[in-house]
C-alpha atoms as a PDB file:
ATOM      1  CA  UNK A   1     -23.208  -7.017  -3.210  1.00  0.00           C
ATOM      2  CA  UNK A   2     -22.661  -4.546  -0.318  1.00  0.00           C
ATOM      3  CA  UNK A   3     -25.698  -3.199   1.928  1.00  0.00           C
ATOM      4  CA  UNK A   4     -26.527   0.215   2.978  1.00  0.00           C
ATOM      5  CA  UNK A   5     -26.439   1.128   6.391  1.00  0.00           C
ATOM      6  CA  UNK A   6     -28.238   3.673   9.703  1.00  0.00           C
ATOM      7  CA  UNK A   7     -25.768   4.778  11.444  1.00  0.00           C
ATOM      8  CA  UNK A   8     -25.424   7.393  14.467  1.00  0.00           C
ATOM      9  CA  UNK A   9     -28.645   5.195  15.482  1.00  0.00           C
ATOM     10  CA  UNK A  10     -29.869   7.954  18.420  1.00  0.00           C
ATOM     11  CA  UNK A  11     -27.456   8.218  20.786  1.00  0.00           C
ATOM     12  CA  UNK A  12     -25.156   6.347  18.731  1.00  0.00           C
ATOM     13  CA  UNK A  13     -22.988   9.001  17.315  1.00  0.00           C
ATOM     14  CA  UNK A  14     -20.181   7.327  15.295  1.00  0.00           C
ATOM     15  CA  UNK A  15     -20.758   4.243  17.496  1.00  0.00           C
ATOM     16  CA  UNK A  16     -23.665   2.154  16.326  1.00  0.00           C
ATOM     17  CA  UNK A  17     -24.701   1.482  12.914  1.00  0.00           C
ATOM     18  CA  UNK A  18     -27.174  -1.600  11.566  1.00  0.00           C
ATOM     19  CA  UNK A  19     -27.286  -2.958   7.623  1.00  0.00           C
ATOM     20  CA  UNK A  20     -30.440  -2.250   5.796  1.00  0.00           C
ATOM     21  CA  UNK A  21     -31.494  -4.184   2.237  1.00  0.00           C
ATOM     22  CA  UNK A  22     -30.292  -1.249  -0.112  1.00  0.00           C
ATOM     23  CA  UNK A  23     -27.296  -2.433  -2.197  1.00  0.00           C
ATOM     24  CA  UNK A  24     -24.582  -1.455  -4.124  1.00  0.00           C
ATOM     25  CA  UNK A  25     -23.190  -4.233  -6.825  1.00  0.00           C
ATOM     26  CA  UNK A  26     -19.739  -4.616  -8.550  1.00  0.00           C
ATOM     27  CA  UNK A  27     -19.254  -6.672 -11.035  1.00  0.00           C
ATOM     28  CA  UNK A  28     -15.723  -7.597 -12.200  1.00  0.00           C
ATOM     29  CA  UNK A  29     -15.559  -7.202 -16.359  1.00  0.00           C
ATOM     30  CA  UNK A  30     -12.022  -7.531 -16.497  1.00  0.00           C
ATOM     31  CA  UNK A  31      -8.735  -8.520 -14.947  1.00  0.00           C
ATOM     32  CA  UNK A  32      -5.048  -7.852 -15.979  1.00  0.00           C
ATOM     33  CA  UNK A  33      -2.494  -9.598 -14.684  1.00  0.00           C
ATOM     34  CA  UNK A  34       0.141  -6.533 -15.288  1.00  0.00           C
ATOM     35  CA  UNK A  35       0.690  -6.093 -11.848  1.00  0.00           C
ATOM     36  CA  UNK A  36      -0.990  -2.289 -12.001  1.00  0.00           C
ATOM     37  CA  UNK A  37      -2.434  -2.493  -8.451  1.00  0.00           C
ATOM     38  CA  UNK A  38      -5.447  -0.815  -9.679  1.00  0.00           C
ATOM     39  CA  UNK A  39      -9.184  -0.164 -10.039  1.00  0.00           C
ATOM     40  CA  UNK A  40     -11.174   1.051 -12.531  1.00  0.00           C
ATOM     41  CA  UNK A  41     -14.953   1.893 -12.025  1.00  0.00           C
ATOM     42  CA  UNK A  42     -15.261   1.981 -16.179  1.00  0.00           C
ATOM     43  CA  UNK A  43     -19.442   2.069 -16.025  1.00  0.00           C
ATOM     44  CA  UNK A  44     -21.100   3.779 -12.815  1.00  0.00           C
ATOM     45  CA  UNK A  45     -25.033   4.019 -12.241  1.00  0.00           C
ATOM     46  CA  UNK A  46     -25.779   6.239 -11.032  1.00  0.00           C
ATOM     47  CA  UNK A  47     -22.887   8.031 -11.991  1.00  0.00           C
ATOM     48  CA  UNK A  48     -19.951   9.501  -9.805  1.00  0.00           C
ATOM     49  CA  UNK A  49     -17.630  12.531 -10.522  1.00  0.00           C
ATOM     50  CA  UNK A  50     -13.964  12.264  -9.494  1.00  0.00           C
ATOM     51  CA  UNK A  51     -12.112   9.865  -7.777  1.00  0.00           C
ATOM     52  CA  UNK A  52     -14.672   6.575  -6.803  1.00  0.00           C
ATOM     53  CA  UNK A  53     -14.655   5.550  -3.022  1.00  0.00           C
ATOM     54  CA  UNK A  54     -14.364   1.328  -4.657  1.00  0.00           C
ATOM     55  CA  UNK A  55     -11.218   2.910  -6.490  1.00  0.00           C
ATOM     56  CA  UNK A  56      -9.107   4.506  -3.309  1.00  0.00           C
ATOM     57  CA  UNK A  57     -10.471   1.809  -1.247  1.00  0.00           C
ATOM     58  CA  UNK A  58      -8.597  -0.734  -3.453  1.00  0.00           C
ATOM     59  CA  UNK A  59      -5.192   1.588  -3.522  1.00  0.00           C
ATOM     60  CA  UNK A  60      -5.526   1.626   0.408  1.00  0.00           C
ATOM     61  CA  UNK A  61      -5.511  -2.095   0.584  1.00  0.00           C
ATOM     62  CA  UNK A  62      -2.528  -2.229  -1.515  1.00  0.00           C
ATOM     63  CA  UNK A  63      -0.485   0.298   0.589  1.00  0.00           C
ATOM     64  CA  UNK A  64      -1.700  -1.417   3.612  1.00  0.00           C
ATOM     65  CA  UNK A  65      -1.206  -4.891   2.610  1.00  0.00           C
ATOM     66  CA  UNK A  66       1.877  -4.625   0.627  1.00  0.00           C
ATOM     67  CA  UNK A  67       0.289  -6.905  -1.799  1.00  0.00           C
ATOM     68  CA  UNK A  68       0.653  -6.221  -5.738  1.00  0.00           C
ATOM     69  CA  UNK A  69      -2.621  -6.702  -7.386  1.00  0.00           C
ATOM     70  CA  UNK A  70      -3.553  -6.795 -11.226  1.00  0.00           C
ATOM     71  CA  UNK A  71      -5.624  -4.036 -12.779  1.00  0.00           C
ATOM     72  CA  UNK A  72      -8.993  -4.881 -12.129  1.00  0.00           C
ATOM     73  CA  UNK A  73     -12.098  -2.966 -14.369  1.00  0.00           C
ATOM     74  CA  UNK A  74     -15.393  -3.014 -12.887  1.00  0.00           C
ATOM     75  CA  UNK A  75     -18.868  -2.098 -13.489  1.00  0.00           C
ATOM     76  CA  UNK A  76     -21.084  -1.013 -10.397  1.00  0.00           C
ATOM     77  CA  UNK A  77     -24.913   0.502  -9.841  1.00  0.00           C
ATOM     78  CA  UNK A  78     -26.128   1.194  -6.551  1.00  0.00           C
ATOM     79  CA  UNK A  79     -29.560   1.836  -5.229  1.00  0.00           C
ATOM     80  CA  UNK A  80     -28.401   4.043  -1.960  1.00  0.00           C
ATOM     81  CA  UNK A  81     -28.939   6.975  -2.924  1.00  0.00           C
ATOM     82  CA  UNK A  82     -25.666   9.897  -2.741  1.00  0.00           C
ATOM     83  CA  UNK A  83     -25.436  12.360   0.290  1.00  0.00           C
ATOM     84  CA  UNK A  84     -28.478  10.815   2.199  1.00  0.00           C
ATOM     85  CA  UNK A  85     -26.870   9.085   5.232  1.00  0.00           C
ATOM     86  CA  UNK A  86     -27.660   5.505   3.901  1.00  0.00           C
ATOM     87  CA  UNK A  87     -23.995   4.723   3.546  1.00  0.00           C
ATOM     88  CA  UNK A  88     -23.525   4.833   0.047  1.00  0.00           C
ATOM     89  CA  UNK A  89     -20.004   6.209   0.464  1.00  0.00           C
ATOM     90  CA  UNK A  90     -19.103   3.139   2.775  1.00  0.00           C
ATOM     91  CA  UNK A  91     -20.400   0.851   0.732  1.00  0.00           C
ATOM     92  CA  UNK A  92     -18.574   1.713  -2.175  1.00  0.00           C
ATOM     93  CA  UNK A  93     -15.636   1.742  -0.109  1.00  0.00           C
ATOM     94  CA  UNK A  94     -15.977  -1.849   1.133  1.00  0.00           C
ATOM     95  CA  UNK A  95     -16.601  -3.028  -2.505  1.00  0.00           C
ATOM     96  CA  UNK A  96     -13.596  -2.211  -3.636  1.00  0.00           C
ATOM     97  CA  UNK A  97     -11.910  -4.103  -0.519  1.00  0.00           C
ATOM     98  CA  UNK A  98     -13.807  -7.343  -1.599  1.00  0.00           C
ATOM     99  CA  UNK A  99     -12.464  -6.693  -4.838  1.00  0.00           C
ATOM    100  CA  UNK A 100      -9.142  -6.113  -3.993  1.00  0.00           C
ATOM    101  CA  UNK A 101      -9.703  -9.448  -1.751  1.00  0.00           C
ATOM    102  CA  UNK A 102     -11.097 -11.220  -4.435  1.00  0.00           C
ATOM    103  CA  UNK A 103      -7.658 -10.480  -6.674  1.00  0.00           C
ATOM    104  CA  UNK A 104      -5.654 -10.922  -4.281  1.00  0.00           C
ATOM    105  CA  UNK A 105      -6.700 -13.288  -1.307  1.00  0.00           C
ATOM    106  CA  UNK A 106      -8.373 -13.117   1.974  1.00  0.00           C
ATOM    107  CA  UNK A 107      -7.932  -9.760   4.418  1.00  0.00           C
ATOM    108  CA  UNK A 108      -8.149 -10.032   8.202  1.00  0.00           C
ATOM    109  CA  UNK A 109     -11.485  -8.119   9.634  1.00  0.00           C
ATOM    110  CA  UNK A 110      -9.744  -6.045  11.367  1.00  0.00           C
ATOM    111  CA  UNK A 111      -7.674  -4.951   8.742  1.00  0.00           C
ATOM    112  CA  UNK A 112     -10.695  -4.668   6.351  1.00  0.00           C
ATOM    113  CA  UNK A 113     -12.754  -2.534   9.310  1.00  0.00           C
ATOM    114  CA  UNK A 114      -9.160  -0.388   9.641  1.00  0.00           C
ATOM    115  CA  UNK A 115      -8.869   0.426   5.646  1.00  0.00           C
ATOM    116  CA  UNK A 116     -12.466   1.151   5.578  1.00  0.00           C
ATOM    117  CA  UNK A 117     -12.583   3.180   7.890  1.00  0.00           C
ATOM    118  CA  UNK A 118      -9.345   5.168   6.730  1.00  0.00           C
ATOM    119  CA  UNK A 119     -11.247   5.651   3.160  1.00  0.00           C
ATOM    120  CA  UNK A 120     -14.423   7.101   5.683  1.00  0.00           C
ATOM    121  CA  UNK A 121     -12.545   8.414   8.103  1.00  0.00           C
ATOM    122  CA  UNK A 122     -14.836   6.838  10.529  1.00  0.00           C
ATOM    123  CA  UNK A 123     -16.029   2.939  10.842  1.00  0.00           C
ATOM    124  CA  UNK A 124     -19.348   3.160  12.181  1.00  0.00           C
ATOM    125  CA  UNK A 125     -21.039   2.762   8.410  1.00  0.00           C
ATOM    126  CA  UNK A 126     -17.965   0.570   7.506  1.00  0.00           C
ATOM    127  CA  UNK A 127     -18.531  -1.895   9.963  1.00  0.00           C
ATOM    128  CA  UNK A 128     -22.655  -2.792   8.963  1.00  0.00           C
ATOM    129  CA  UNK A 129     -21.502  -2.825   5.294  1.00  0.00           C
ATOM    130  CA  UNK A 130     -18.720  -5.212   6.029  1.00  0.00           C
ATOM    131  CA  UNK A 131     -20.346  -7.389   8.149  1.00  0.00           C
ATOM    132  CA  UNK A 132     -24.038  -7.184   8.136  1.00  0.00           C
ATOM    133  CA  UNK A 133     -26.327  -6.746  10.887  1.00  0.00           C
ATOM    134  CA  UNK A 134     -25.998  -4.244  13.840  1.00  0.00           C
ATOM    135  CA  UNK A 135     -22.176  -3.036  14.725  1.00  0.00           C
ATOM    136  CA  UNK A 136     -20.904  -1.421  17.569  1.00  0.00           C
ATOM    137  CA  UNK A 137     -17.351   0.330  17.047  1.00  0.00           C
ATOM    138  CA  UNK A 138     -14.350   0.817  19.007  1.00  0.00           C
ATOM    139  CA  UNK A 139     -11.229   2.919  17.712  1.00  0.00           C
ATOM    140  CA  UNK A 140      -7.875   1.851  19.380  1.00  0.00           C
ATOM    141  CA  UNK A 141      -5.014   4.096  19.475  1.00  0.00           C
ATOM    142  CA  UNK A 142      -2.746   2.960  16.951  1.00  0.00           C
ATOM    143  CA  UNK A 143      -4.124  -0.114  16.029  1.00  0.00           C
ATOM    144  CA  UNK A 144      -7.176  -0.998  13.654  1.00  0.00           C
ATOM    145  CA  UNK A 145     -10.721  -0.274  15.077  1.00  0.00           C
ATOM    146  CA  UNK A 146     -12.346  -3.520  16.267  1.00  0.00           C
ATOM    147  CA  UNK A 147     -16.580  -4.146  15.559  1.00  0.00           C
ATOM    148  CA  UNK A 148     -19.073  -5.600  18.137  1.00  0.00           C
ATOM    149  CA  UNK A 149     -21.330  -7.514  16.818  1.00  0.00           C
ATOM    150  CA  UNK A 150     -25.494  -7.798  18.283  1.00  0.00           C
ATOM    151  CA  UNK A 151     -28.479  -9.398  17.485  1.00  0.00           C
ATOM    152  CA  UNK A 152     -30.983  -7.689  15.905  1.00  0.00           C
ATOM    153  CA  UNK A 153     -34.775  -8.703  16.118  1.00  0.00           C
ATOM    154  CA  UNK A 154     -35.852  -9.725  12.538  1.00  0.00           C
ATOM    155  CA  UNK A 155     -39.203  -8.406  12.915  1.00  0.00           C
ATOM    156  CA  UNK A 156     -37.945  -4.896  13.389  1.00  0.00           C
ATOM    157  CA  UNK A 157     -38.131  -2.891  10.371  1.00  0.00           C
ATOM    158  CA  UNK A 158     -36.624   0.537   9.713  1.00  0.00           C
ATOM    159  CA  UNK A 159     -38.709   2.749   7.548  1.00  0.00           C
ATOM    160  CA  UNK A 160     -36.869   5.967   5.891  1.00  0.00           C
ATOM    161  CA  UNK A 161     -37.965   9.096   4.886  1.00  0.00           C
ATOM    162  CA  UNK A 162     -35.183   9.982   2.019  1.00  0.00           C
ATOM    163  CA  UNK A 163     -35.781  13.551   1.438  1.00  0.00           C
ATOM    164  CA  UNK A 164     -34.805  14.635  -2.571  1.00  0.00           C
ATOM    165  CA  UNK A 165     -32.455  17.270  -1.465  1.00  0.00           C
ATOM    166  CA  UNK A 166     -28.871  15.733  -0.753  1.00  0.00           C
ATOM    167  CA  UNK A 167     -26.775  16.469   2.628  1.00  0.00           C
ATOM    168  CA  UNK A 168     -23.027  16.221   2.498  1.00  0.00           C
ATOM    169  CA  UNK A 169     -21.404  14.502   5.749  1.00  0.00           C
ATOM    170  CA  UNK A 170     -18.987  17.386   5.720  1.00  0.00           C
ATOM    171  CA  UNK A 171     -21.811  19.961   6.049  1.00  0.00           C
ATOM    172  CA  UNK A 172     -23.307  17.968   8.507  1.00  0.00           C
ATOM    173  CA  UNK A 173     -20.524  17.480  10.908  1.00  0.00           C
ATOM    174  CA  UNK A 174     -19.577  21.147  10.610  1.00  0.00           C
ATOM    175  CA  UNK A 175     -22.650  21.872  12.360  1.00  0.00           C
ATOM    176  CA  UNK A 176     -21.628  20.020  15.576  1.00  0.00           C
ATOM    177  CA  UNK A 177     -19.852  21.664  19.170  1.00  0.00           C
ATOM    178  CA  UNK A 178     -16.397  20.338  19.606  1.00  0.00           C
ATOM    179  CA  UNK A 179     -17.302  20.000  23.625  1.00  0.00           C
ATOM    180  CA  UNK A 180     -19.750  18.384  24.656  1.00  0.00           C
ATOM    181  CA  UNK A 181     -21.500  18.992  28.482  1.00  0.00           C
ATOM    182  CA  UNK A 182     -20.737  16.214  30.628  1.00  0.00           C
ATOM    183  CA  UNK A 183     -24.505  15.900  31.400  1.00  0.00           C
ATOM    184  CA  UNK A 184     -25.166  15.466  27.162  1.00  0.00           C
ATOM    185  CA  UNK A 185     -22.189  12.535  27.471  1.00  0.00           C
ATOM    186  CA  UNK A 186     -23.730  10.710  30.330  1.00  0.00           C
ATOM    187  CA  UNK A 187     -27.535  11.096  28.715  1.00  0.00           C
ATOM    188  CA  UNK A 188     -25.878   9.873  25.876  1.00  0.00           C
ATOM    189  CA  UNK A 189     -24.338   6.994  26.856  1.00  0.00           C
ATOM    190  CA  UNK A 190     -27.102   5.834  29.440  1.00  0.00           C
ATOM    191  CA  UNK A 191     -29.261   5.602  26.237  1.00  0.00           C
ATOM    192  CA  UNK A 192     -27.130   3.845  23.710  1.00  0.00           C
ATOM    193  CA  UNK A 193     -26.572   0.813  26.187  1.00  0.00           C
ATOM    194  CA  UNK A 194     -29.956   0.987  26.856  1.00  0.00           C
ATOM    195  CA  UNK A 195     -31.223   0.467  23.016  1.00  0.00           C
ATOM    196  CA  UNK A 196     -29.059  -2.850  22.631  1.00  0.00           C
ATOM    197  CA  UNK A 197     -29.741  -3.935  25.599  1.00  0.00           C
ATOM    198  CA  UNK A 198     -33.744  -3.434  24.648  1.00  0.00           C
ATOM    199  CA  UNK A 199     -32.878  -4.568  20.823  1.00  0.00           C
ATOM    200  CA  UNK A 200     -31.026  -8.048  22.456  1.00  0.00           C
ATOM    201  CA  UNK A 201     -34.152  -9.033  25.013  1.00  0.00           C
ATOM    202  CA  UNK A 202     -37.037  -7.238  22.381  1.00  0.00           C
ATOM    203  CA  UNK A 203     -37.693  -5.167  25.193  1.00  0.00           C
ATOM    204  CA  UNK A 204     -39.359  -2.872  22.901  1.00  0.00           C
ATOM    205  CA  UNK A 205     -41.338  -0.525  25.143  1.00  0.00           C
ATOM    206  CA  UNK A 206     -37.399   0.701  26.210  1.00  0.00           C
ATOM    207  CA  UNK A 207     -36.938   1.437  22.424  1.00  0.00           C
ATOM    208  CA  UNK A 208     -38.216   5.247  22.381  1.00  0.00           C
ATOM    209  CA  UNK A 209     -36.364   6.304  24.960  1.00  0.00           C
ATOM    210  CA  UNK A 210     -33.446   4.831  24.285  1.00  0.00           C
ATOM    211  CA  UNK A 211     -33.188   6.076  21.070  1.00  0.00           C
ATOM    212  CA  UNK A 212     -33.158   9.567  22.377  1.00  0.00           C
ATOM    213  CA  UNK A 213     -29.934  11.797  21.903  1.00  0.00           C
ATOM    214  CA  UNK A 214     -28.479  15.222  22.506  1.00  0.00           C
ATOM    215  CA  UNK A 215     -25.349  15.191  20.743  1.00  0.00           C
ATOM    216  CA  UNK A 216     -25.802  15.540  17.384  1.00  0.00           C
ATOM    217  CA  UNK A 217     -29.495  15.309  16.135  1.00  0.00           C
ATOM    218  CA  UNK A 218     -31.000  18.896  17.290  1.00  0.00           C
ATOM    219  CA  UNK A 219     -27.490  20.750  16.035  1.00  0.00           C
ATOM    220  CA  UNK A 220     -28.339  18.761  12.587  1.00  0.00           C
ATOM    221  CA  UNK A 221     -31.776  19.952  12.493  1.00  0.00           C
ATOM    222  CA  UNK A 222     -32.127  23.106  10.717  1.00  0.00           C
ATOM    223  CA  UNK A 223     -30.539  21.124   7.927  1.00  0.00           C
ATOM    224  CA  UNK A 224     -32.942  18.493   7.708  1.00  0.00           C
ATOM    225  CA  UNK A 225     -36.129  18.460   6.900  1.00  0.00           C
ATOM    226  CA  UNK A 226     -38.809  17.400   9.502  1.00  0.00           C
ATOM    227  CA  UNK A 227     -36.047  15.513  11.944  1.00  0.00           C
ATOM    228  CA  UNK A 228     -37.761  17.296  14.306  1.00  0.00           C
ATOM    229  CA  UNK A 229     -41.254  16.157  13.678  1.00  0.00           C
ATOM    230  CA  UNK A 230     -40.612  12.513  13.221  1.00  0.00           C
ATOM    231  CA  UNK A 231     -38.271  12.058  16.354  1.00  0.00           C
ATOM    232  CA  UNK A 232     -41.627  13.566  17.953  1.00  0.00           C
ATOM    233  CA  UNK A 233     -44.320  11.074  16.405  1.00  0.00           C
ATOM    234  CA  UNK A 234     -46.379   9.301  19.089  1.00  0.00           C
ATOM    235  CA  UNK A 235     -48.375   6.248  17.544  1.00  0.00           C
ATOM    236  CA  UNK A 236     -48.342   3.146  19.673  1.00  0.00           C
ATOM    237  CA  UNK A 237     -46.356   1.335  16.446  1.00  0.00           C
ATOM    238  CA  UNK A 238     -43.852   3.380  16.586  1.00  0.00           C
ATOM    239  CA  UNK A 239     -40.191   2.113  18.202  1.00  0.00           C
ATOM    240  CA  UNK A 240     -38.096   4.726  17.755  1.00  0.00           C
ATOM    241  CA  UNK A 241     -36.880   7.606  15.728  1.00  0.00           C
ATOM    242  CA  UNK A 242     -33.791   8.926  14.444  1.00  0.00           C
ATOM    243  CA  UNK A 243     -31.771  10.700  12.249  1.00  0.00           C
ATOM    244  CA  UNK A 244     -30.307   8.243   9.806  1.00  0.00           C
ATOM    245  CA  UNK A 245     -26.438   8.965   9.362  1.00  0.00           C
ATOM    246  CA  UNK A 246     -25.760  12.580   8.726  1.00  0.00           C
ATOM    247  CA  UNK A 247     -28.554  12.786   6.897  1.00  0.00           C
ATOM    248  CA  UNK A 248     -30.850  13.931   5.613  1.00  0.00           C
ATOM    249  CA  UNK A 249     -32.911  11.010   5.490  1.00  0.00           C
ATOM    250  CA  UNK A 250     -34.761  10.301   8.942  1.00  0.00           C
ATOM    251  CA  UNK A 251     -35.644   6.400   9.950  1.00  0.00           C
ATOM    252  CA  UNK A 252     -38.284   5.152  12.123  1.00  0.00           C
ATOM    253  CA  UNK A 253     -38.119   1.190  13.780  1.00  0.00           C
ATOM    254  CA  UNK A 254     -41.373  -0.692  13.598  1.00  0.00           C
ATOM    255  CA  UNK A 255     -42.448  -4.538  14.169  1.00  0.00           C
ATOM    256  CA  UNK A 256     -45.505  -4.132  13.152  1.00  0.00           C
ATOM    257  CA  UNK A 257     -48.310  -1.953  11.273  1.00  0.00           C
ATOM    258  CA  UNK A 258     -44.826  -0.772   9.010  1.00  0.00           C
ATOM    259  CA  UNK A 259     -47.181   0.211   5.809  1.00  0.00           C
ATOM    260  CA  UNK A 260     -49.547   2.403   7.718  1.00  0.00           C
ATOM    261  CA  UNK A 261     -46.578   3.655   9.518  1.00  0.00           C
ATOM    262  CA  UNK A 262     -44.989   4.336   6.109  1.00  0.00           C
ATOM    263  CA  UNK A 263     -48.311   6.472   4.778  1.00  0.00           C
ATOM    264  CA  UNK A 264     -48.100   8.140   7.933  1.00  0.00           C
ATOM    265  CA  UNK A 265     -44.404   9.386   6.863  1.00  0.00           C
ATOM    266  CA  UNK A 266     -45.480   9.793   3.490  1.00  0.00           C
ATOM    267  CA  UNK A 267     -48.285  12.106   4.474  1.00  0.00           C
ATOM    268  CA  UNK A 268     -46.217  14.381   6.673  1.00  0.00           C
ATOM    269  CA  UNK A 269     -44.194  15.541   4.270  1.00  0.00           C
ATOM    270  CA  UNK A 270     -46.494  15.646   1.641  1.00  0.00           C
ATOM    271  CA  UNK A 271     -48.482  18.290   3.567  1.00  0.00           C
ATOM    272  CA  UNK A 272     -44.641  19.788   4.070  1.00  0.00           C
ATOM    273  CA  UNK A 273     -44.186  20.656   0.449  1.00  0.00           C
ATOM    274  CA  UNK A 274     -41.100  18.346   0.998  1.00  0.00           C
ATOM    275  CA  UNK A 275     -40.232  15.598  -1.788  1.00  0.00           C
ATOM    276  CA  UNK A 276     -39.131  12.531  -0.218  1.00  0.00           C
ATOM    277  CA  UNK A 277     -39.319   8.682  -1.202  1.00  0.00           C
ATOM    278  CA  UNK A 278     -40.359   6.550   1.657  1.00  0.00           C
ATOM    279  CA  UNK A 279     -39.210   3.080   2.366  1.00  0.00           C
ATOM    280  CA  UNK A 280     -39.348   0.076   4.103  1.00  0.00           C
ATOM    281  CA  UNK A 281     -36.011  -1.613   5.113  1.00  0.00           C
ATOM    282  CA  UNK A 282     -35.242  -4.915   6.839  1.00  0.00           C
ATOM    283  CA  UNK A 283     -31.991  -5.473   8.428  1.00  0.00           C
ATOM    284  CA  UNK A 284     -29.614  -7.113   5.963  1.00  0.00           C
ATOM    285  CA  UNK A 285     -28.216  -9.945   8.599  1.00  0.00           C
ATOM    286  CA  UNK A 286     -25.974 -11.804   6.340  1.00  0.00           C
ATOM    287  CA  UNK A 287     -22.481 -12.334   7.592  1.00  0.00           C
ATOM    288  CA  UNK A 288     -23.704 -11.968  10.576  1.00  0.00           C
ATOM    289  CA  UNK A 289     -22.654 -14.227  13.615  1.00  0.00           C
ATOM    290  CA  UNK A 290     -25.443 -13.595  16.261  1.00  0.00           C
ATOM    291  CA  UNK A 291     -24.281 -13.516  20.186  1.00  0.00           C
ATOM    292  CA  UNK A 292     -23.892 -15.751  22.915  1.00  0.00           C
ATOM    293  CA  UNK A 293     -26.449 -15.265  25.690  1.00  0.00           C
ATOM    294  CA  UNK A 294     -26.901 -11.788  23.818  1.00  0.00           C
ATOM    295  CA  UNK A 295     -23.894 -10.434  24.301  1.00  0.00           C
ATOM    296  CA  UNK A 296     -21.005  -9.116  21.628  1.00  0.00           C
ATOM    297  CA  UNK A 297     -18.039 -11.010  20.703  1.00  0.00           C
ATOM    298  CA  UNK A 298     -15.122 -10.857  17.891  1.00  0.00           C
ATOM    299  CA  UNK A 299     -15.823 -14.500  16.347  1.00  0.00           C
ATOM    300  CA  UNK A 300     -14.583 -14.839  12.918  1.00  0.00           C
ATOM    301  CA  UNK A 301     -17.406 -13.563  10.660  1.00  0.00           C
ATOM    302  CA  UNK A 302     -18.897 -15.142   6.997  1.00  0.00           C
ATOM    303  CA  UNK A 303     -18.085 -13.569   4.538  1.00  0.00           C
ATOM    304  CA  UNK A 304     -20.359 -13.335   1.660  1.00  0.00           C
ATOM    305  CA  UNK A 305     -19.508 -16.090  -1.150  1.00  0.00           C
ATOM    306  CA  UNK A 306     -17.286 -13.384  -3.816  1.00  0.00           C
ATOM    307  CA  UNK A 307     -17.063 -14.261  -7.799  1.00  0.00           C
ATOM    308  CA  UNK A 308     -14.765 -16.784  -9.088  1.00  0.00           C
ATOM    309  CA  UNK A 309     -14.834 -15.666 -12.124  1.00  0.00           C
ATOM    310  CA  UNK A 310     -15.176 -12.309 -14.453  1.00  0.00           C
ATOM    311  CA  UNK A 311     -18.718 -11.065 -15.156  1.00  0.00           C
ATOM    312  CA  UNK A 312     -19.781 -12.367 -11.381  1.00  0.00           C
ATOM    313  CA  UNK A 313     -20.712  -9.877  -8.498  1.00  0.00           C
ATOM    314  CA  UNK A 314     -18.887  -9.312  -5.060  1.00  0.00           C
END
């Protein structure tokens, strides 16, 4: 079982990214110890055209590893829905490492962050999915990325706006300048530090603006619907606002009043014409080792228990 995942939270741009309790499952129907090296999705819901993310995930940990694997068939549904920046990509990606682990032995978390993020070509949804909770990322020349780990508060709640019409992360990055103004970088990263630094110490009247941006959500907007209008909501239960991944689904953070906040969302785009499914999303913590005196570090992580035998999830 593999969560879903915010990422680009505000000023966050493929930096910060937190777990949220929508999962994907694989379950393993069927091993063959041929020495194959390979994955095969063989039932999909919903299903997926082409090549499956859990399939090149599992070739990429062979070719990184070096390690000959059997041929492994698996059956997988997810509930994150496709193309709506809930990190449905990533976590199909790091279900087929935990497969591939599961075949073959344990991974390093570094090298698990590194093949993820080669199948994403970025590690800032890879990292939540892999180890629950809220991730910070760092890519390092020539070596694997590494993943801060931070607290999150467990009574903050994210609730998303998943609008029917799907966004492609391609499309969406298309629309963004290669330069950025050095003012943009500084607001930027003033704000970013600010939000964990709120999130560690629940500092939560820092939360809005903090979770302000000028990077990528305005040259995203035209593409989704109402980011504008929900990064502008002002309701005293209201945290913060932002565009969730590349889109197009929009999250809000709440610790309290979350199903009025929710009817509120529903509501607006209702009266938009717009189709969208709201929900209400804790954090998905698990595997998560929580600071020291609220602060990151790069202890060795739990990983959730994987099947020991067929017919089990990972």
């Amino acid at each position: 079982m593999v969560p879903g995942s915010v990422a680009n939270l505000g000023g966050g741009f493929d930096t910060l990214g937190v777990a949220v309790g929508l999962y994907l499952r694989a379950r393993i129907v069927e091993v063959r110890q041929d020495g194959g090296t390979r994955l095969r999705v063989v039932q999909s819901t919903p299903p997926v055209r082409g090549v499956n993310a859990l399939e090149r995930a599992f070739e990429i940990a062979a070719r990184r590893t070096g390690r000959t694997a059997p041929t492994v068939a698996v059956e997988v549904s997810s509930e994150i829905p496709m193309a709506a920046g809930l990190g449905s990509s990533a976590a199909a990606s790091v279900a087929g490492l935990r497969v591939f682990e599961r075949v073959t032995g344990s991974i390093d978390d570094r090298e698990l962050l590194g093949a993820a993020a080669e199948v994403e070509g970025h590690a800032d949804n890879a990292a939540p999915a892999l180890f629950g909770g809220l991730n910070s990322v760092v890519d390092i020349e020539g070596e694997n990325p590494c993943a801060l780990r931070w607290s999150w508060p467990e009574e903050v709640r994210l609730i998303v706006a998943i609008p029917a019409t799907g966004l492609s992360t391609a499309r969406a990055r298309a629309t963004l300048a290669e330069q950025v103004p050095r003012a943009d970088a500084v607001f930027n990263l003033q704000r970013v530090l600010a939000l964990v630094h709120a999130l560690q110490h629940r500092n939560y009247e820092r939360v809005r603006e903090a979770m302000k941006d000028r990077i990528h959500q305005s040259a995203r907007a035209a593409l989704v619907p109402l980011l504008e209008e929900v990064l502008a909501i002002e309701d005293p239960d209201v945290l913060g606002a932002c565009l969730s991944g590349a889109g197009p689904s929009v999250a809000v953070l709440a610790h309290r009043e979350t199903a009025r906040i929710a009817q509120l969302l529903t509501a607006m785009y209702e009266r938009a014409g717009i189709t969208a499914q709201v929900r209400t999303l804790d954090v998905h913590q698990k595997g998560f080792a929580a600071p020291q005196s609220g602060r990151a570090h790069e202890g060795h992580h739990m990983r959730e228990t994987v099947a020991s035998a067929h017919g089990r999830s990972v």
